[in-house]
Protein backbone atom coordinates (compact mmCIF):
# COMPACT_ATOMS: atom_id res chain seq x y z
CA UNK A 1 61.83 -4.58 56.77
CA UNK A 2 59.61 -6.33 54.63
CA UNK A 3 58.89 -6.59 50.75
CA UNK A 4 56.11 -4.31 50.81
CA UNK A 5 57.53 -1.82 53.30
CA UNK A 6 60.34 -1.60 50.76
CA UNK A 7 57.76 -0.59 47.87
CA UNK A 8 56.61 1.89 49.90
CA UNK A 9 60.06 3.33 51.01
CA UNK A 10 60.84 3.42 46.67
CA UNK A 11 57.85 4.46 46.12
CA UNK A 12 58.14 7.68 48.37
CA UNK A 13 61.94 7.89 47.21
CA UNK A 14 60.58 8.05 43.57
CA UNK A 15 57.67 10.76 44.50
CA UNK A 16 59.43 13.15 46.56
CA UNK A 17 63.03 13.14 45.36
CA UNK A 18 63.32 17.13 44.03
CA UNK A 19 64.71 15.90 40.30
CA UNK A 20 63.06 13.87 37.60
CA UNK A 21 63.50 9.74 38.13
CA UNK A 22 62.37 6.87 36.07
CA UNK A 23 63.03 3.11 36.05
CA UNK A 24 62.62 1.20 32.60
CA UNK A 25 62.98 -2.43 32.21
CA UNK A 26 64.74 -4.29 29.36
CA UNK A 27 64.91 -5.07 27.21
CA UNK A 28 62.30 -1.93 25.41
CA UNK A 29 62.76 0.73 28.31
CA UNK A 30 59.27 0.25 29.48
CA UNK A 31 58.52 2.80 31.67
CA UNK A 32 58.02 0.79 35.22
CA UNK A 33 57.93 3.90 37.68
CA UNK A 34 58.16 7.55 36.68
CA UNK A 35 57.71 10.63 39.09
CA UNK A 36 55.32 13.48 38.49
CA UNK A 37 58.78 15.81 38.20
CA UNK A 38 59.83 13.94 34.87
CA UNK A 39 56.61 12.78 33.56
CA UNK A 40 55.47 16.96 34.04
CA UNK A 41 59.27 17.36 32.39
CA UNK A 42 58.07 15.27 29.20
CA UNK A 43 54.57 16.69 29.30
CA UNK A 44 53.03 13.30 29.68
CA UNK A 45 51.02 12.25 32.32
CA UNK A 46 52.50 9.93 34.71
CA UNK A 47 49.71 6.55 33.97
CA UNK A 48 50.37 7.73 30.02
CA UNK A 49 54.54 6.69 31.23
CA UNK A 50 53.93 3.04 32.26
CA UNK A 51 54.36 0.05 30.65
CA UNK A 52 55.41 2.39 27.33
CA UNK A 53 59.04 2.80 25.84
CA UNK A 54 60.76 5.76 25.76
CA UNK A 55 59.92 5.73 21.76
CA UNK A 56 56.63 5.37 22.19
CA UNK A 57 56.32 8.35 24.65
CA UNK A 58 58.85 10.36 23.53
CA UNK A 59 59.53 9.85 19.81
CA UNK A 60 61.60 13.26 18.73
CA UNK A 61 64.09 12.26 21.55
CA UNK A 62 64.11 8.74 21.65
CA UNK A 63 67.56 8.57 18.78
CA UNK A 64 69.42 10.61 21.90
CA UNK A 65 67.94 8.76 24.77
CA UNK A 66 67.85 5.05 23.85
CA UNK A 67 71.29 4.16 22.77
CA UNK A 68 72.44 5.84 25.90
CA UNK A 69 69.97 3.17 27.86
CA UNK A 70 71.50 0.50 25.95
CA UNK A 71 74.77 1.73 26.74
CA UNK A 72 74.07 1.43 30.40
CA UNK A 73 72.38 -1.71 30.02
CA UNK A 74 75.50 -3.26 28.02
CA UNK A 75 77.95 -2.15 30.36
CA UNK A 76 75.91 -2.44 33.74
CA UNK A 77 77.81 0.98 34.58
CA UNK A 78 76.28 4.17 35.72
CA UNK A 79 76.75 7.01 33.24
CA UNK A 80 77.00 10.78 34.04
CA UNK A 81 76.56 12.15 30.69
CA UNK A 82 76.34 16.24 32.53
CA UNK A 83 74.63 18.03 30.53
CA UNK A 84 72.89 17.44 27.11
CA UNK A 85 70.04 19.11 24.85
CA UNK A 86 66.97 17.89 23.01
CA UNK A 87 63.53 18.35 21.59
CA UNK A 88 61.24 16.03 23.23
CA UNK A 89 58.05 17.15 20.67
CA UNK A 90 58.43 18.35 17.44
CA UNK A 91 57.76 21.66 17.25
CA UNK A 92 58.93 22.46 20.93
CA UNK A 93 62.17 24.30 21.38
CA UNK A 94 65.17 22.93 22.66
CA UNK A 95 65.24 21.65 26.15
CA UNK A 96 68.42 21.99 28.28
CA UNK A 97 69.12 18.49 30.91
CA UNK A 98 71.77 16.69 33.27
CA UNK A 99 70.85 13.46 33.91
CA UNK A 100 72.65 9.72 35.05
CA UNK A 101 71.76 6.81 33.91
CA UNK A 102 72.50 3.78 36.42
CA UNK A 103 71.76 0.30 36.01
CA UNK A 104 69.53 -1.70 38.40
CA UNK A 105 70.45 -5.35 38.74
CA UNK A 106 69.04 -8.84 40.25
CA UNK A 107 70.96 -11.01 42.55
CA UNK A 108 72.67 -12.85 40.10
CA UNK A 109 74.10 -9.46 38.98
CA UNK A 110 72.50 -9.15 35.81
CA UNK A 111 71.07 -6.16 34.45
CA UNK A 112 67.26 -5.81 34.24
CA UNK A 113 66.64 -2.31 34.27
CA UNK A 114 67.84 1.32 34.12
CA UNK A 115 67.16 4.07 36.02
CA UNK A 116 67.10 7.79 35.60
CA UNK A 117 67.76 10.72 37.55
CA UNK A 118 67.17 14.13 34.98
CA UNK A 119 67.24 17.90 36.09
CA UNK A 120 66.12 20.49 33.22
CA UNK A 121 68.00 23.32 33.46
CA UNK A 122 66.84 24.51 30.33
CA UNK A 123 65.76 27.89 32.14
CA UNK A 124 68.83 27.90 34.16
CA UNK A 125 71.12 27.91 31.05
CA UNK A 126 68.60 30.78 29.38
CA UNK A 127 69.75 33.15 32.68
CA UNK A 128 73.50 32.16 32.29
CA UNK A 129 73.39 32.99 29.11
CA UNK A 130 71.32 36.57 29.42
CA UNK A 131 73.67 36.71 32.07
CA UNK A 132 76.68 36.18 29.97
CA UNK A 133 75.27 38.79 27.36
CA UNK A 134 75.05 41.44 29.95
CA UNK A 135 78.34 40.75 31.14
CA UNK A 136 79.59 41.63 27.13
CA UNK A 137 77.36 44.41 27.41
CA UNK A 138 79.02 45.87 30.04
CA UNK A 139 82.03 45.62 29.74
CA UNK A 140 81.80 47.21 25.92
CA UNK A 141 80.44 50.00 27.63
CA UNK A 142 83.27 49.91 30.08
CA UNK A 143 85.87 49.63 27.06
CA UNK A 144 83.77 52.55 25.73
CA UNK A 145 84.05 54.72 29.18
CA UNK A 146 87.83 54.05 29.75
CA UNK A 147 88.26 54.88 26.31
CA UNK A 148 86.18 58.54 26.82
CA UNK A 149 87.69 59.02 30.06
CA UNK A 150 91.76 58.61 28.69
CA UNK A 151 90.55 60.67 25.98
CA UNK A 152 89.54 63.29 27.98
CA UNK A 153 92.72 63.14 30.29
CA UNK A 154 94.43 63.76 26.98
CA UNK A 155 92.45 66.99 26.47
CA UNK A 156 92.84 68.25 30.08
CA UNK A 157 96.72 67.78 29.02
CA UNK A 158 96.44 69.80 26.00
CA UNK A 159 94.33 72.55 27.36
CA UNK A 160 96.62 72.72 30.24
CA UNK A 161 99.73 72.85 28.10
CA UNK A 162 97.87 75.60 25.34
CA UNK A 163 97.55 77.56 28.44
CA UNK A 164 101.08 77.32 29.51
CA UNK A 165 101.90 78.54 25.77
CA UNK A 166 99.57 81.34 26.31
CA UNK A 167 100.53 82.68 29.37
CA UNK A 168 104.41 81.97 28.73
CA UNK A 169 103.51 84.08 25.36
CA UNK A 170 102.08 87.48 27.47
């Protein structure tokens, strides 16, 4: 393989892969390659991404993202943070992600940029917990059911046992 057959092979990685990915160089987080995915994510066009830091593009989240970059970049580990929340405009509700952050190194080993792979799951989160609300719904009205039905088994009892008086009484 050559140099530029490997650009193309990242390149189509980068475009097609089904989750949000960026690469951002040290030591600002530049933005060197975004997909549509994340850059449609962040509602910022992908050419608005490059050669921009993550403050510059997204300022209301850039206190929660950066020092996890740095992190990365100081350790030269991957990190798996699961699943986190943020605003990325002011004004715009709260977003619901999973991302890892892994570093990307030179052949000396050193560090020289971080990449990122980020799902939003905001909506996902909304259902499981509409989901979860239904679930309480339910089963209150189940509580309230069981709780109608023993109470009626009570008063088939009584009735039954009123008219065991009464006919014992004849």
């Amino acid at each position: 393989m050559n140099t530029n057959q490997d650009h193309n092979y990242l390149d189509a990685v980068v475009k097609n892969t089904p989750f949000g990915i960026a690469i951002l160089t040290l030591p600002n987080f530049e933005c060197y390659k975004i997909n549509t995915i994340l850059a449609d994510i962040n509602g910022v066009k992908v050419e608005d991404h490059i050669g921009k830091t993550v403050k510059e593009v997204l300022p209301a989240a850039a206190e929660l993202i950066v020092p996890r970059l740095q992190a990365v970049a100081d350790s030269g580990k991957t990190s798996v943070t699961g699943q986190f929340t943020a605003k990325l405009r002011e004004g715009e509700k709260v977003h619901t992600f999973e991302d890892t952050f892994f570093p990307i190194k030179n052949d000396e080993g050193q560090v020289i940029a971080v990449g990122g792979i980020i799902e939003e799951i905001t909506d996902l989160e909304d259902s499981k917990e509409a989901l979860h609300s239904k679930i309480e719904e339910l089963e209150q009205v189940n509580k309230l059911m069981v709780g109608r039905e023993n109470k009626m088994s009570q008063l088939k009892e009584k009735v039954k046992e009123l008219e065991k008086q009464l006919d014992e009484s004849k």
